[in-house]
N, C-alpha and C. Protein backbone atom coordinates (compact mmCIF):
# COMPACT_ATOMS: atom_id res chain seq x y z
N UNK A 1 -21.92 8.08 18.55
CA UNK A 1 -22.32 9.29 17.84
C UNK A 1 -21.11 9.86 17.11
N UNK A 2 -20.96 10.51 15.66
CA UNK A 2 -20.40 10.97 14.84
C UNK A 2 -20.12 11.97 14.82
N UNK A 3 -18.79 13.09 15.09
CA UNK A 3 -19.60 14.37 14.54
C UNK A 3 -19.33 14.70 13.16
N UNK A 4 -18.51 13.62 12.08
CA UNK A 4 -18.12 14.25 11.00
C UNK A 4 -17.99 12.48 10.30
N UNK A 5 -18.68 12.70 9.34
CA UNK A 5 -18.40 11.13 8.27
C UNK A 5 -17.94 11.19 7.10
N UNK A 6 -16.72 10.74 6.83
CA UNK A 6 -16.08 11.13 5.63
C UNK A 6 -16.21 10.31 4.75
N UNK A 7 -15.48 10.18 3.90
CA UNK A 7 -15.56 9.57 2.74
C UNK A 7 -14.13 9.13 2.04
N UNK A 8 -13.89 8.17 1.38
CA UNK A 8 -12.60 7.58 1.08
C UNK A 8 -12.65 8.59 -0.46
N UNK A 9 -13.51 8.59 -1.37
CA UNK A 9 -13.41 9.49 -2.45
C UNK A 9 -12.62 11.24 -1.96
N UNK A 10 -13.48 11.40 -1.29
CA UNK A 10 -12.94 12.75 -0.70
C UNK A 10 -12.32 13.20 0.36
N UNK A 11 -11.56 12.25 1.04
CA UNK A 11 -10.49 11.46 2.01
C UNK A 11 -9.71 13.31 2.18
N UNK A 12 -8.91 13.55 1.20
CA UNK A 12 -8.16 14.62 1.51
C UNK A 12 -8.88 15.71 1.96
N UNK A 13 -9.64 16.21 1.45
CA UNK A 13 -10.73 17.36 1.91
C UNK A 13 -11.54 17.03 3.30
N UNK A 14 -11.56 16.13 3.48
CA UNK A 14 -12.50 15.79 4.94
C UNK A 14 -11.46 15.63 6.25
N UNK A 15 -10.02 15.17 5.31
CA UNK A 15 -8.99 15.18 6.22
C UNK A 15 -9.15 16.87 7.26
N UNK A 16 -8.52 17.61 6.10
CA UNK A 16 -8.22 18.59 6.12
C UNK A 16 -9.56 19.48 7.42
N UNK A 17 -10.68 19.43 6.87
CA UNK A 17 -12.11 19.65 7.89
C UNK A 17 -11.83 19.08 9.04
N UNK A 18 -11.67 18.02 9.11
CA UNK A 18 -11.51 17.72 10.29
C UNK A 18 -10.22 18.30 11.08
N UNK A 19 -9.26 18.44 10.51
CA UNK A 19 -8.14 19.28 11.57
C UNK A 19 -8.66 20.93 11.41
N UNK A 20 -9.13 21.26 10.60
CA UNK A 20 -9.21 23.05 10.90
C UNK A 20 -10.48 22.95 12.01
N UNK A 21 -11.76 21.79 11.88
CA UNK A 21 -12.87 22.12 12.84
C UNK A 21 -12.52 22.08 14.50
N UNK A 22 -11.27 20.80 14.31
CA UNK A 22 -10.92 20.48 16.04
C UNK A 22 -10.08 21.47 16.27
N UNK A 23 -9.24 22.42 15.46
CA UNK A 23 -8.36 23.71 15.85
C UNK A 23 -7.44 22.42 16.03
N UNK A 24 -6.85 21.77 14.98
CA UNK A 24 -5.31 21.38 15.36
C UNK A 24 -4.56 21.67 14.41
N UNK A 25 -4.88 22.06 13.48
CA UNK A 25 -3.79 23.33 12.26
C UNK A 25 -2.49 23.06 12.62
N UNK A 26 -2.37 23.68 14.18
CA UNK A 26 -0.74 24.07 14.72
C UNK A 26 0.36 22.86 14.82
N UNK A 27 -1.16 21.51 14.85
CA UNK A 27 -0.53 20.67 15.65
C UNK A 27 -0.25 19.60 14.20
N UNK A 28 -1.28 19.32 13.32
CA UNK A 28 -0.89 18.33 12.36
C UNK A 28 -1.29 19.88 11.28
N UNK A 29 -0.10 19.57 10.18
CA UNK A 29 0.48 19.98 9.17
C UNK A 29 -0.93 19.48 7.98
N UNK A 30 -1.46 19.99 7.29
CA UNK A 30 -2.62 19.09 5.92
C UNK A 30 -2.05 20.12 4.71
N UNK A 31 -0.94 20.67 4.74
CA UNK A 31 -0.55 21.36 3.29
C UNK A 31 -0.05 20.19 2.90
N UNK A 32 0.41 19.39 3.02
CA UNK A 32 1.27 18.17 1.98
C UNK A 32 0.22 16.83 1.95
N UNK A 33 -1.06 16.84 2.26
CA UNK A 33 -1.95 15.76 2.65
C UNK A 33 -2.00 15.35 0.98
N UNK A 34 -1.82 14.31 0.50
CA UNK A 34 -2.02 13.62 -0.67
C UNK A 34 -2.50 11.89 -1.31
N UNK A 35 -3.41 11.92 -0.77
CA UNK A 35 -3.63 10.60 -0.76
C UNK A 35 -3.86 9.91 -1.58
N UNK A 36 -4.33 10.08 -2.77
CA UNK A 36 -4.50 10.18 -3.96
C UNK A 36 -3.03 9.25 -4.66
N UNK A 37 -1.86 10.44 -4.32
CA UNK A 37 -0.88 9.90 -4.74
C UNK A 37 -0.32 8.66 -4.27
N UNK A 38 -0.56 8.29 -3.33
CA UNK A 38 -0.20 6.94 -2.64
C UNK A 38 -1.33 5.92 -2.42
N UNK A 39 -2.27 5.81 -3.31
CA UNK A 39 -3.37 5.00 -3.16
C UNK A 39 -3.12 4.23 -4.39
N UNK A 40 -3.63 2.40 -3.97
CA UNK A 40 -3.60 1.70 -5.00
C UNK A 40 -4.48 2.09 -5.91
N UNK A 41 -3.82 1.61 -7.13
CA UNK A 41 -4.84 1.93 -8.47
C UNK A 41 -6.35 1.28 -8.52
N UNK A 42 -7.09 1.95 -8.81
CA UNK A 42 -8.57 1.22 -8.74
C UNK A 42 -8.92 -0.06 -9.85
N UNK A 43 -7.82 -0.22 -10.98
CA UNK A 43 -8.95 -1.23 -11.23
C UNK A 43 -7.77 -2.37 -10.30
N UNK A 44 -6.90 -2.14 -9.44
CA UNK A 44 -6.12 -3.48 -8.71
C UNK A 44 -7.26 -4.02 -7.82
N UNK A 45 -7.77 -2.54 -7.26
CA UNK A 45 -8.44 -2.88 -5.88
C UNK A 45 -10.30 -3.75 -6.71
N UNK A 46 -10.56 -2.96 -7.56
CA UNK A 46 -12.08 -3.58 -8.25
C UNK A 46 -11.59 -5.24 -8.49
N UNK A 47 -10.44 -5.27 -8.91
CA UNK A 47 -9.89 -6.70 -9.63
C UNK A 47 -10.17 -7.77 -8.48
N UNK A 48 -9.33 -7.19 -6.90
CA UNK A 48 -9.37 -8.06 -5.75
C UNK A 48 -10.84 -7.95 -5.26
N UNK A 49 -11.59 -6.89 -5.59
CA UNK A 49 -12.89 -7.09 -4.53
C UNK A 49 -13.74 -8.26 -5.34
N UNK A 50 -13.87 -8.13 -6.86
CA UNK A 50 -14.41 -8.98 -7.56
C UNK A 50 -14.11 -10.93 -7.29
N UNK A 51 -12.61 -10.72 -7.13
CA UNK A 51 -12.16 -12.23 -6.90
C UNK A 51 -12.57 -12.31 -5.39
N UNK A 52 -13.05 -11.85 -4.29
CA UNK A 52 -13.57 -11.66 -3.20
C UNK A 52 -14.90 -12.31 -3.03
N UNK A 53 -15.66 -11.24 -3.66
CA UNK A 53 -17.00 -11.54 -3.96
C UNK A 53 -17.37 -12.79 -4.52
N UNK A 54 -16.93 -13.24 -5.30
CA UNK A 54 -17.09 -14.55 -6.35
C UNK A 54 -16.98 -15.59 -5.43
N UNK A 55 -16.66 -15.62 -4.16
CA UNK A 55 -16.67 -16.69 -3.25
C UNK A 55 -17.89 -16.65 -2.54
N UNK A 56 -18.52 -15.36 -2.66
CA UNK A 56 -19.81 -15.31 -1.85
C UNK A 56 -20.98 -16.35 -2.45
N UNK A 57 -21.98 -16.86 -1.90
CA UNK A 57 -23.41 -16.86 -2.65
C UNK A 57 -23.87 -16.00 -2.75
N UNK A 58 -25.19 -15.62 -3.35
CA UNK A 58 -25.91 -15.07 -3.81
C UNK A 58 -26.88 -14.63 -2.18
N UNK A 59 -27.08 -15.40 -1.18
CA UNK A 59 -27.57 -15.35 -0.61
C UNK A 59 -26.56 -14.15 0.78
N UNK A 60 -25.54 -14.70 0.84
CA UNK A 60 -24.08 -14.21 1.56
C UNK A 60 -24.29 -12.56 1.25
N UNK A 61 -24.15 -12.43 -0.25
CA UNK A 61 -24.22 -10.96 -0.92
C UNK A 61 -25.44 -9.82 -0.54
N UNK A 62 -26.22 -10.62 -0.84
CA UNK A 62 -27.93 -10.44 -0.11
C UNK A 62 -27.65 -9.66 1.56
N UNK A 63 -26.68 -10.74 2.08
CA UNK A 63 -26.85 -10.16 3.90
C UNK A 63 -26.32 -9.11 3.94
N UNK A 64 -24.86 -8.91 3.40
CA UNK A 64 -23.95 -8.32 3.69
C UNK A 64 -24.30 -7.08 3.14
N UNK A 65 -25.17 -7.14 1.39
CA UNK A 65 -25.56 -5.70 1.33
C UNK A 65 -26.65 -4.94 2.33
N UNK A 66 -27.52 -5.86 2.92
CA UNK A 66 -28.65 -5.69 3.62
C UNK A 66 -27.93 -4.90 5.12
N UNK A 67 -26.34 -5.42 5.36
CA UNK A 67 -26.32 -4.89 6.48
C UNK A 67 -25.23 -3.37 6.19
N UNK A 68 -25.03 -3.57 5.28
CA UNK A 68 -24.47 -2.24 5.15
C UNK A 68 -25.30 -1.21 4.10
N UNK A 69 -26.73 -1.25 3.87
CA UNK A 69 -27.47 -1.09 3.05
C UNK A 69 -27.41 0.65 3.27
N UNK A 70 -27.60 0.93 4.49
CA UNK A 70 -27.39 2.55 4.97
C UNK A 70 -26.22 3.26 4.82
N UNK A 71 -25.27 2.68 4.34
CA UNK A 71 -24.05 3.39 3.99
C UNK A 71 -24.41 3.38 2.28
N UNK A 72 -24.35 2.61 1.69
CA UNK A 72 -24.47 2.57 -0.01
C UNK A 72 -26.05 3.76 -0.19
N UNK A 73 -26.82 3.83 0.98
CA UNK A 73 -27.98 5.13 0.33
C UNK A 73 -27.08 6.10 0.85
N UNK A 74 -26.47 6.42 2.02
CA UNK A 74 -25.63 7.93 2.33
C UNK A 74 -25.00 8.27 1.54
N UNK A 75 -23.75 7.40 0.74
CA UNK A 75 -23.08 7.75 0.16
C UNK A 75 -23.40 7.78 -1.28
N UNK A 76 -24.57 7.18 -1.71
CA UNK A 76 -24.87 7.48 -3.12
C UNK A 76 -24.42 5.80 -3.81
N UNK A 77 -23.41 4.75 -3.08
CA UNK A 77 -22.70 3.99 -3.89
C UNK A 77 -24.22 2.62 -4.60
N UNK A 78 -23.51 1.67 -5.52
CA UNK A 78 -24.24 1.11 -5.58
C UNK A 78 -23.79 -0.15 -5.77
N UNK A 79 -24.27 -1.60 -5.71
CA UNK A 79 -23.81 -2.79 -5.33
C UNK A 79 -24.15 -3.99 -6.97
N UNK A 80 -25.16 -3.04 -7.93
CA UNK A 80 -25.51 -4.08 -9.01
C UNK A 80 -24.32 -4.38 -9.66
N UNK A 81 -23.05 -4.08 -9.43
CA UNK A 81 -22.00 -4.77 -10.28
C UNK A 81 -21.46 -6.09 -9.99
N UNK A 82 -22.26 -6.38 -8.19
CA UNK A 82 -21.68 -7.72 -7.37
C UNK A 82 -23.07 -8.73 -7.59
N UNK A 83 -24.22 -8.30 -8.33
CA UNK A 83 -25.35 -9.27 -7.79
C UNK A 83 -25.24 -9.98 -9.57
């Protein structure tokens, strides 16, 4: 069970929720939280997921979206750029 599901888009802000909801403020610091700034560039990471994918079949792609199918409706994402 979950009590909080974040998101890599909004990584800093959910950070942050999550230390003010558990009351650890005192204990971890989120004024300097920046993740953004230290994250690889997106088209490096689209570049590697693509050369990734391209090893899959068609059938492989099929499972793998099928089993993570409930995360891509929660989060809104979508998978027609891999089929």
């Amino acid at each position: 069970m979950y009590d909080v599901i974040g998101k890599v888009e909004t990584f800093d802000e959910d950070f942050k929720y999550i230390v003010h909801t558990a009351g650890l403020g005192d204990i971890i610091p989120t004024s300097d939280i920046d993740i953004k700034r230290n994250a690889v560039p997106v088209a490096h990471t689209d570049s590697r997921t693509h050369k990734y994918f391209d090893l899959l079949t068609e059938e492989q792609k099929q499972d793998l979206f099928n089993m993570y199918r409930f995360v891509f409706e929660l989060f809104g994402y979508t998978a027609d750029e891999y089929f």
